[in-house]
C-alpha atoms as a PDB file:
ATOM      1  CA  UNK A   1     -78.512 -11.469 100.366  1.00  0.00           C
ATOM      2  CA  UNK A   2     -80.604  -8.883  98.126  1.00  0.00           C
ATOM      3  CA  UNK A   3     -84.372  -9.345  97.781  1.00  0.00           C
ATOM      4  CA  UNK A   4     -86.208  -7.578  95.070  1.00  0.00           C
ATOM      5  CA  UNK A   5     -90.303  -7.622  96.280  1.00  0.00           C
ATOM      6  CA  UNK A   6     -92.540  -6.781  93.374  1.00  0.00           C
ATOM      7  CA  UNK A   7     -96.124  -5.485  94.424  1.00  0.00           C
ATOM      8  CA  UNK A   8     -98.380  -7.317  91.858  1.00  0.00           C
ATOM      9  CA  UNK A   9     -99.762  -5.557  88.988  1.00  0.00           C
ATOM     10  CA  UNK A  10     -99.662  -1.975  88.145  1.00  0.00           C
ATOM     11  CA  UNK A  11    -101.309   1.254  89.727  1.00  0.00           C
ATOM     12  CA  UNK A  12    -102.162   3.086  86.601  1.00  0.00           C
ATOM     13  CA  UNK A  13    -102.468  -0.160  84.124  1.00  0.00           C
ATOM     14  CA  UNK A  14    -103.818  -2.498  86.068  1.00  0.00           C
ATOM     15  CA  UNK A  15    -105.195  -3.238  89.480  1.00  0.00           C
ATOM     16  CA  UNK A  16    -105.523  -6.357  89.731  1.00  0.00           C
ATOM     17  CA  UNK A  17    -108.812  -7.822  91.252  1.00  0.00           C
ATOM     18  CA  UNK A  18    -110.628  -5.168  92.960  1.00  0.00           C
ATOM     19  CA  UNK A  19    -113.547  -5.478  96.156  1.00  0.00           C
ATOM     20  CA  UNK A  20    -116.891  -5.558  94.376  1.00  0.00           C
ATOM     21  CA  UNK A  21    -118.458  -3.448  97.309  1.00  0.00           C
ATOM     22  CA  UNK A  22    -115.532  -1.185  98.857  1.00  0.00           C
ATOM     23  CA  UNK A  23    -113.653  -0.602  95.226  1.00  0.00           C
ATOM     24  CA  UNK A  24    -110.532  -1.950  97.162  1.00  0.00           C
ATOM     25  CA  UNK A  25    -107.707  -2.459  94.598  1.00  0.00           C
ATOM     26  CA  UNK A  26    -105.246  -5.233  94.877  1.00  0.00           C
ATOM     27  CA  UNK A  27    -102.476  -2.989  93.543  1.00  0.00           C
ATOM     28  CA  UNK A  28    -103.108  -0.726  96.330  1.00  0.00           C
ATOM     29  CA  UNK A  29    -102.979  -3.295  98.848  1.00  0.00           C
ATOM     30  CA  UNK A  30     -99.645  -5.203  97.565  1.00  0.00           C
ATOM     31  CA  UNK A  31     -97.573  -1.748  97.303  1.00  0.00           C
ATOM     32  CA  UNK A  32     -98.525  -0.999 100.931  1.00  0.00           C
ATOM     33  CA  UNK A  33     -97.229  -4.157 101.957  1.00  0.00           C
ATOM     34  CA  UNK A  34     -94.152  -4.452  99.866  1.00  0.00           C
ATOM     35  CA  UNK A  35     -93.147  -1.301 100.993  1.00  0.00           C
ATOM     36  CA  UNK A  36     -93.644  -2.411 104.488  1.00  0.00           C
ATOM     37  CA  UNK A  37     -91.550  -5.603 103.668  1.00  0.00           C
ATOM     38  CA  UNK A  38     -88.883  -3.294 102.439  1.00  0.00           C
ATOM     39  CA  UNK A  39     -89.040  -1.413 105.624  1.00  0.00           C
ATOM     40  CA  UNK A  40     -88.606  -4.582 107.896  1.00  0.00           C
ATOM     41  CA  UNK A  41     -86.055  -5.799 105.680  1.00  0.00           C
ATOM     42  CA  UNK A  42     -83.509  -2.963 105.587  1.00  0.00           C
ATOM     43  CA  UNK A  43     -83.950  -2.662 109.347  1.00  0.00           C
ATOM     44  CA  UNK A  44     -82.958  -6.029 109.308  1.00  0.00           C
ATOM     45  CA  UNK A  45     -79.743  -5.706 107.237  1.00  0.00           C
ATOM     46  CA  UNK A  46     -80.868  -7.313 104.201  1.00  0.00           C
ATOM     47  CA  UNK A  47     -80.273  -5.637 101.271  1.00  0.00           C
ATOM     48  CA  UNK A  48     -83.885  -4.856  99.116  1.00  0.00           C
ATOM     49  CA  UNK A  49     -85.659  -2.948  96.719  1.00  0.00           C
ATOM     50  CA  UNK A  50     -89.345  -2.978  95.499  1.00  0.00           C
ATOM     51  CA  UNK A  51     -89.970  -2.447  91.764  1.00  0.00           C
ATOM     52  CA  UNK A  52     -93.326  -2.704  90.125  1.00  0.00           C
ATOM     53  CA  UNK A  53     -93.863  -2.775  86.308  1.00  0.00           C
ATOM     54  CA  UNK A  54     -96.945  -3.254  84.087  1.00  0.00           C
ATOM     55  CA  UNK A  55     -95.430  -5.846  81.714  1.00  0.00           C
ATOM     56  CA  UNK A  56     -94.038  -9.351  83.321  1.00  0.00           C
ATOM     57  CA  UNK A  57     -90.636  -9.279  81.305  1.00  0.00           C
ATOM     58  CA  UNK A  58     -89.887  -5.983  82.956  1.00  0.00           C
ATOM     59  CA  UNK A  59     -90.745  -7.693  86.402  1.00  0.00           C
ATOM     60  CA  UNK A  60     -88.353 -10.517  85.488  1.00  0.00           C
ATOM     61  CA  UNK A  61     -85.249  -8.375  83.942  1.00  0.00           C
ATOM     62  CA  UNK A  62     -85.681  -5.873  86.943  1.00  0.00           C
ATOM     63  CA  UNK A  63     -85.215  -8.517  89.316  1.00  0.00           C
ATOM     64  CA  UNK A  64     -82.461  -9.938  87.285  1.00  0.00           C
ATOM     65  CA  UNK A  65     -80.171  -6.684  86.337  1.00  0.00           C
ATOM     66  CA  UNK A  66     -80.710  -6.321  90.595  1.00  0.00           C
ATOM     67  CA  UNK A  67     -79.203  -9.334  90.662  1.00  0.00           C
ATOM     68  CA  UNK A  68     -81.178 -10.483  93.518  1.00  0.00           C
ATOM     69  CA  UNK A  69     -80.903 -13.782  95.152  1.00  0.00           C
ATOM     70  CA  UNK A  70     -84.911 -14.359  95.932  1.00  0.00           C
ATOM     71  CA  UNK A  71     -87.723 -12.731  94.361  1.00  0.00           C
ATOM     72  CA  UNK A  72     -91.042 -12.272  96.475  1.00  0.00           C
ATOM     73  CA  UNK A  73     -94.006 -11.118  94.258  1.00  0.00           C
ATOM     74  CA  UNK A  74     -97.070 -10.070  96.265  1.00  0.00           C
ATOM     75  CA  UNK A  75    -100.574 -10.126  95.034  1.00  0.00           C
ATOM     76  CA  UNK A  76    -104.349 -10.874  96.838  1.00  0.00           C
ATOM     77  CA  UNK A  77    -106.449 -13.106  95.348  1.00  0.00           C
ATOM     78  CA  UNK A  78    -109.932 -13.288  93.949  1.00  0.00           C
ATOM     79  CA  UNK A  79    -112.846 -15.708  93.492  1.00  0.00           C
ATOM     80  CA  UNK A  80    -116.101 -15.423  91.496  1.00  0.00           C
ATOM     81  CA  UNK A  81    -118.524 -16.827  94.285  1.00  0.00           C
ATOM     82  CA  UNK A  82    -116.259 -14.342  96.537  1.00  0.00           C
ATOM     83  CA  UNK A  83    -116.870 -16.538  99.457  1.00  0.00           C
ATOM     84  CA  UNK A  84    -113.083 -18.107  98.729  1.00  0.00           C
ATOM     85  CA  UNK A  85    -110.531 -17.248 101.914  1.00  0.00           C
ATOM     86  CA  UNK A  86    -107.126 -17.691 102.685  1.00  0.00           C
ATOM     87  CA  UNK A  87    -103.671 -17.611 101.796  1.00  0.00           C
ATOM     88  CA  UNK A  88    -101.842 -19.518  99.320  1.00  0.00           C
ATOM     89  CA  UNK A  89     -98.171 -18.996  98.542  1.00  0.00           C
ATOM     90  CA  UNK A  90     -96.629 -20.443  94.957  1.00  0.00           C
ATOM     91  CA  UNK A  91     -93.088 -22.079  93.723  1.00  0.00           C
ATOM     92  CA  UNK A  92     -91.384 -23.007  90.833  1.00  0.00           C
ATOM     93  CA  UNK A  93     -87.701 -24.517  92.636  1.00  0.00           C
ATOM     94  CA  UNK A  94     -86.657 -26.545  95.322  1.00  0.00           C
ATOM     95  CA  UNK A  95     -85.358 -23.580  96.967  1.00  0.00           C
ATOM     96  CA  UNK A  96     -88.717 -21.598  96.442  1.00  0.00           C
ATOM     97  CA  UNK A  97     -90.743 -24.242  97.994  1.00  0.00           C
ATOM     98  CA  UNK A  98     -88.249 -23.649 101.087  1.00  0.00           C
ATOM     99  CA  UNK A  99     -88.967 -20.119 100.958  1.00  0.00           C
ATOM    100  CA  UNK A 100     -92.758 -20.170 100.446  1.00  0.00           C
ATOM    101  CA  UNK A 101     -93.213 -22.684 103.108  1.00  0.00           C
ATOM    102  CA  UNK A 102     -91.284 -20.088 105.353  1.00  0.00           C
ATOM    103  CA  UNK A 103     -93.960 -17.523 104.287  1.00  0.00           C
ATOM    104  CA  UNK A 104     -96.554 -19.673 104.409  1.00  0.00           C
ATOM    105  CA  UNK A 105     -95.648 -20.760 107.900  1.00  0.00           C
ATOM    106  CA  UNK A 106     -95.328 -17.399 108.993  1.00  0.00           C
ATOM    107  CA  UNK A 107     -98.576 -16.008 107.855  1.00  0.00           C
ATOM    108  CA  UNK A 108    -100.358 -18.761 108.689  1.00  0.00           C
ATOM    109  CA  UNK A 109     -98.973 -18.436 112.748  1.00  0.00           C
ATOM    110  CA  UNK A 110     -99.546 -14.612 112.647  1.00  0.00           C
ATOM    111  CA  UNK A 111    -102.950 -14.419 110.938  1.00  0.00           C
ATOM    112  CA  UNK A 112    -106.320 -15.976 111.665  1.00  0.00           C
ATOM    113  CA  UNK A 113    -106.219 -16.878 107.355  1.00  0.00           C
ATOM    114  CA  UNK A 114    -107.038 -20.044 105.967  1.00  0.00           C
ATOM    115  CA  UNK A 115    -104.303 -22.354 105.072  1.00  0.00           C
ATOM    116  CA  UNK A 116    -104.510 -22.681 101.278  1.00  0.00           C
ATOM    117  CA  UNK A 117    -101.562 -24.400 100.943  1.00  0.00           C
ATOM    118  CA  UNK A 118     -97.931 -23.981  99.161  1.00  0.00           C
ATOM    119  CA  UNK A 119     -98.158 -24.923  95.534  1.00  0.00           C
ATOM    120  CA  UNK A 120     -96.146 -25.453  93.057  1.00  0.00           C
ATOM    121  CA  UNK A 121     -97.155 -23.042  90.092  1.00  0.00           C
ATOM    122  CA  UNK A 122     -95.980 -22.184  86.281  1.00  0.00           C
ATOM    123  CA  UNK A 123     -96.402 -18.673  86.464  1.00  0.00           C
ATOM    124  CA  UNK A 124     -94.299 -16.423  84.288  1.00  0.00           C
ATOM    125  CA  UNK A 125     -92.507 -13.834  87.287  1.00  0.00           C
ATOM    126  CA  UNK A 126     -91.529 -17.865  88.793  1.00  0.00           C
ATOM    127  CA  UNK A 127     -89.879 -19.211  85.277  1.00  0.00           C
ATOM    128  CA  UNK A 128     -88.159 -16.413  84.113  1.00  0.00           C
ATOM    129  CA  UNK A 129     -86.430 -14.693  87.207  1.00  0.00           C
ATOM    130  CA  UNK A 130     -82.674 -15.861  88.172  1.00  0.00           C
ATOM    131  CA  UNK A 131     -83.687 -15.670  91.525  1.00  0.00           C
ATOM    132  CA  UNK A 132     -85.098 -18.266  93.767  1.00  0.00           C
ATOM    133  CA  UNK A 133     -88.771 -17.255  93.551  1.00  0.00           C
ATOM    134  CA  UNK A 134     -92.346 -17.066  95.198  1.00  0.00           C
ATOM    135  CA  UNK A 135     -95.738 -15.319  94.269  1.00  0.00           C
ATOM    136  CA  UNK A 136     -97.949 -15.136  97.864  1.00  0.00           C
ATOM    137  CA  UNK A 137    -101.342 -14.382  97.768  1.00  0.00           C
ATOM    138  CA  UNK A 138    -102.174 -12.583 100.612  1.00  0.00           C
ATOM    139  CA  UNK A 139    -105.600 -13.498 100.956  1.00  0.00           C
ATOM    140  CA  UNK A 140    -109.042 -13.068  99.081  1.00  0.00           C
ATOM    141  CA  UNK A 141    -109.730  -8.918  98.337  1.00  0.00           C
ATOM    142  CA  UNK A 142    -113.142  -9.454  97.338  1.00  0.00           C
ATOM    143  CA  UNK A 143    -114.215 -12.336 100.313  1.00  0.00           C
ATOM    144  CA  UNK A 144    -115.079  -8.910 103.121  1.00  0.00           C
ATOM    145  CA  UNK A 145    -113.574 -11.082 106.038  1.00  0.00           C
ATOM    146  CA  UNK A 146    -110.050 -11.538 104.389  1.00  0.00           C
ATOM    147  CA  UNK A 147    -110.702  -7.695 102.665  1.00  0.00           C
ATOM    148  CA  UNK A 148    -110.564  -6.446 106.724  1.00  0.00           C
ATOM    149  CA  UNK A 149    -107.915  -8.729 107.200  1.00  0.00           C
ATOM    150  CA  UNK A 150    -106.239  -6.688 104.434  1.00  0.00           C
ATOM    151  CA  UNK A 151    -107.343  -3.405 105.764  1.00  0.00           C
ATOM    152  CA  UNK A 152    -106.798  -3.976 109.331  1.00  0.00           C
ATOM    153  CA  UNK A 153    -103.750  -6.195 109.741  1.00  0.00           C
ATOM    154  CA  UNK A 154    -101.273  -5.531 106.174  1.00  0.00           C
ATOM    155  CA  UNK A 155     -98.505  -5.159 109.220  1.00  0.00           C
ATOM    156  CA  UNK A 156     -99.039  -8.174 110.296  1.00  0.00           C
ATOM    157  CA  UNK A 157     -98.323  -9.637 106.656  1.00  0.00           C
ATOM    158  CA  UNK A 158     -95.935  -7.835 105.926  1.00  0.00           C
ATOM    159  CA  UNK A 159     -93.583  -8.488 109.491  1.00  0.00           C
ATOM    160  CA  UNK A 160     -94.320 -12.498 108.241  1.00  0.00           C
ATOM    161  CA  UNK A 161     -92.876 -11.942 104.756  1.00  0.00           C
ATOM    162  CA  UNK A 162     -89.788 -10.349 106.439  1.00  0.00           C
ATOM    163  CA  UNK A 163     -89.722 -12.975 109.000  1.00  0.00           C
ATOM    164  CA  UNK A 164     -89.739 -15.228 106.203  1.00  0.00           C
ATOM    165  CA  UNK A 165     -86.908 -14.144 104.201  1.00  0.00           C
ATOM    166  CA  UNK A 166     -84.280 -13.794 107.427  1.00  0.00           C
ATOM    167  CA  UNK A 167     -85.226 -17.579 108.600  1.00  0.00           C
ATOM    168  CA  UNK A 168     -84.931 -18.742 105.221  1.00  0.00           C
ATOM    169  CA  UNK A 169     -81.170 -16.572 104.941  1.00  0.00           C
ATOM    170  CA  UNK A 170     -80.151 -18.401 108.247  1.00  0.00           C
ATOM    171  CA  UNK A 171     -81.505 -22.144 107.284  1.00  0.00           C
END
């Protein structure tokens, strides 16, 4: 099985949704983790490489030329009101929705995060990858609960992602 893990955004081009108060930068926080997913990954015999591109057609022909068999996009999410919480994990397939619920399971038992929920979603990096796809959403950057959730406990996400992806290869 190969995995390619794509830390949303870009660091130079963009950062995603940052922390109002702390200047906490979502691209920050989703390379540190898919790096960490990497780690947990290869230690667990499953071949996997992160790439991260500014434009979503690079994302998508990365992931394809890798020839990967799932695709695991990581990004935190943000709210106006910033009081929003939780982690939500999105899928396009039938397969995906296996997969996310396995991440979403994971997280959910690891983390005290609020259960947003596996939806299904029409995001670009979902319809135009080969491989069986999800997009998580860690949690909320600029809500400061999830933010030291982020901070404090990105180990903790990251072990669940991995987690996810060797129960989903043995299912």
């Amino acid at each position: 099985m190969k995995v390619f893990i794509n830390p949303g955004h870009h660091f130079e081009l963009d950062s995603g949704a940052v922390n109002p108060v702390t200047g906490d930068r979502e691209v920050d926080v989703a390379i540190k983790c898919a790096k960490l997913v990497e780690k947990y990954l290869l230690a667990a015999g499953v071949q996997c490489t992160v790439g991260q591109y500014n434009e979503l057609y690079e994302i998508c022909d990365a992931s394809n030329a890798y020839d990967a068999d799932l695709f695991i996009s990581i990004h935190c999410n943000a709210c106006a009101s910033h009081q929003a919480r939780g982690t939500e994990t999105y899928y396009k397939s039938f397969n995906g929705q296996r997969l996310a619920n396995y991440i979403q399971s994971q997280i959910i038992r690891s983390l005290p995060v609020v259960d947003r929920g596996v939806k299904e979603g029409n995001l670009y990096v979902l319809k135009h990858t080969e491989a069986v796809a999800v997009l998580v959403e860690l949690a909320f950057i600029d809500n400061m609960e999830d933010l030291a959730l982020l901070k404090n406990r990105i180990d903790d996400f990251a072990r669940a992602i991995a987690r996810s992806v060797t129960d989903y290869q043995i299912s």
